[in-house]
Protein backbone atom coordinates (compact mmCIF):
# COMPACT_ATOMS: atom_id res chain seq x y z
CA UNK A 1 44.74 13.77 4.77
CA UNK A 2 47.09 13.23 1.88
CA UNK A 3 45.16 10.38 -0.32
CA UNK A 4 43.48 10.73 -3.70
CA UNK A 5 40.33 12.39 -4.22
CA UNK A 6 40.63 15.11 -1.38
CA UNK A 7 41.71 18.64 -1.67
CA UNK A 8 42.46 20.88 1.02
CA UNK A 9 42.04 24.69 0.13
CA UNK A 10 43.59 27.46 2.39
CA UNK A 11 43.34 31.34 2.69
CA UNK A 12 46.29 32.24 4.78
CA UNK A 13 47.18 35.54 6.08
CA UNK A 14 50.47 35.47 7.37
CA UNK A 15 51.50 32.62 9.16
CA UNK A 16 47.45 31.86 9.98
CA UNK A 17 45.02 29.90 8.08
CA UNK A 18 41.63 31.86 7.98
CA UNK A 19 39.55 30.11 5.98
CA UNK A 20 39.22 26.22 4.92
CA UNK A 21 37.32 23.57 2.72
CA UNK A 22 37.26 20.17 1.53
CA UNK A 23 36.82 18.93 -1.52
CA UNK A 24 35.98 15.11 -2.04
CA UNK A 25 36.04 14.01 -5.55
CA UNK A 26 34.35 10.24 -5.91
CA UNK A 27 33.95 8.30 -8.86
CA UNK A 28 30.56 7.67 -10.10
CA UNK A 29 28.72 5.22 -12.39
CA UNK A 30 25.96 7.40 -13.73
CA UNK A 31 26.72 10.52 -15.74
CA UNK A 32 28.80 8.66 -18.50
CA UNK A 33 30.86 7.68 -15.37
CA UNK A 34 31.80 11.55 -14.49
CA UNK A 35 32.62 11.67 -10.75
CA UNK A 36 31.14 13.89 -8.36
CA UNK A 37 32.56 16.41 -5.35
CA UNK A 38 31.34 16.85 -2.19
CA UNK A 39 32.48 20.00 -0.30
CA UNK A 40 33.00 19.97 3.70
CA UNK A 41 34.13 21.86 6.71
CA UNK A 42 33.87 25.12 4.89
CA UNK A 43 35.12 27.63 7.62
CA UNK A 44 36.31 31.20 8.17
CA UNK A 45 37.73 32.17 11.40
CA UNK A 46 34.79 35.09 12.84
CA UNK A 47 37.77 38.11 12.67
CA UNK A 48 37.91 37.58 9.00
CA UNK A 49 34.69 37.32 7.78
CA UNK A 50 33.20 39.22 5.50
CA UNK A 51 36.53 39.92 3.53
CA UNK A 52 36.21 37.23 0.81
CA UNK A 53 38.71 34.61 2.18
CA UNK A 54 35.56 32.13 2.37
CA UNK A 55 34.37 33.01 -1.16
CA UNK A 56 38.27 32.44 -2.06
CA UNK A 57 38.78 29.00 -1.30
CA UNK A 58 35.27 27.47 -2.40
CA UNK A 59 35.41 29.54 -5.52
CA UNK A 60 39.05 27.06 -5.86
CA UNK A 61 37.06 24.43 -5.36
CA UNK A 62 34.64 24.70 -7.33
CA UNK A 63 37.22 25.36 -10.08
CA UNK A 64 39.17 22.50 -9.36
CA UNK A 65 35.75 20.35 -9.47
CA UNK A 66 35.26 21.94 -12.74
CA UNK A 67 38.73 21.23 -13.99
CA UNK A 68 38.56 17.41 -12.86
CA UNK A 69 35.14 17.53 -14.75
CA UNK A 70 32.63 16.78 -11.74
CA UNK A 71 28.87 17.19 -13.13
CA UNK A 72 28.15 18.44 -9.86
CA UNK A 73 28.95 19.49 -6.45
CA UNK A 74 27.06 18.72 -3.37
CA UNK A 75 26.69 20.48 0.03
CA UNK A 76 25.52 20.04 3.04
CA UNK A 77 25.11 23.02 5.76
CA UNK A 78 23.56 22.27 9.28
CA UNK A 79 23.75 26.25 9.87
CA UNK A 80 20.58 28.25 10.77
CA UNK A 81 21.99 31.61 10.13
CA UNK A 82 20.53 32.96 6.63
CA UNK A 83 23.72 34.74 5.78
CA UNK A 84 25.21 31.51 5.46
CA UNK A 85 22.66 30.08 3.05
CA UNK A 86 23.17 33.58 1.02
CA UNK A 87 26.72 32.94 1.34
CA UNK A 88 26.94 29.40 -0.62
CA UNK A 89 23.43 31.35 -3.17
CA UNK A 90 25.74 33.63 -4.13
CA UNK A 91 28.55 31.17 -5.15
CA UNK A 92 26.03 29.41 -7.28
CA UNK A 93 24.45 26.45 -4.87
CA UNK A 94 20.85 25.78 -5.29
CA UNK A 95 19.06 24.70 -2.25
CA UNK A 96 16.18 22.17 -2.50
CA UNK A 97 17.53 19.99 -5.64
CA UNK A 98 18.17 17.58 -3.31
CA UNK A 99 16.72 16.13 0.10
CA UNK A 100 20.01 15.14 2.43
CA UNK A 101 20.15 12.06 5.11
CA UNK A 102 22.18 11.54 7.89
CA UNK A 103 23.00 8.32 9.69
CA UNK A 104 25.20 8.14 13.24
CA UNK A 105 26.93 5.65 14.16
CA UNK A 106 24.72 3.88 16.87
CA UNK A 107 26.25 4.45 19.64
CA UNK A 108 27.05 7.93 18.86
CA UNK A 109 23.48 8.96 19.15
């Protein structure tokens, strides 16, 4: 986990982590060469959501995006649930800019 480009945010409450993401950061040669972030494995344990931890640790992200001045941050969500797609509204993703792909490995299919 420890190499450059990857941040690990944490919202612990006493000695247990209840909420995670990733942020990537990558280089990129468009945008004047500004990079972009991708954020991943966004998670809240199911006892404590609802009580901002979630919001807590992308809103850090997202900051620390900002602060590393990304022109944008991508996200991906394989989720059905509608409260999840509220969820990352409300923190200021836009659905539908974008149209994602996925490739598996072949013999992971």
């Amino acid at each position: 986990m420890a190499r450059e480009g990857l941040t690990v945010f944490v919202s612990p409450v006493e000695n247990q982590l209840v909420a995670t993401c990733t942020l990537i950061t990558a280089p990129n040669l468009l945008r004047a060469g500004r990079a972009h972030a991708f954020l991943e494995n966004v998670a809240t344990h199911r006892d404590w959501q609802g009580r901002g931890h979630g919001r807590a640790v992308v809103s850090c992200a997202l900051d620390a995006a900002w602060a590393a001045n990304c022109h944008q941050v991508l996200l991906q969500s394989g989720r059905a649930d509608p409260r999840v797609h509220q969820f990352y509204e409300k923190l200021g993703f836009v659905p539908g800019l974008r149209t994602a792909y996925c490739a598996h490995r072949p013999d992971e299919i």
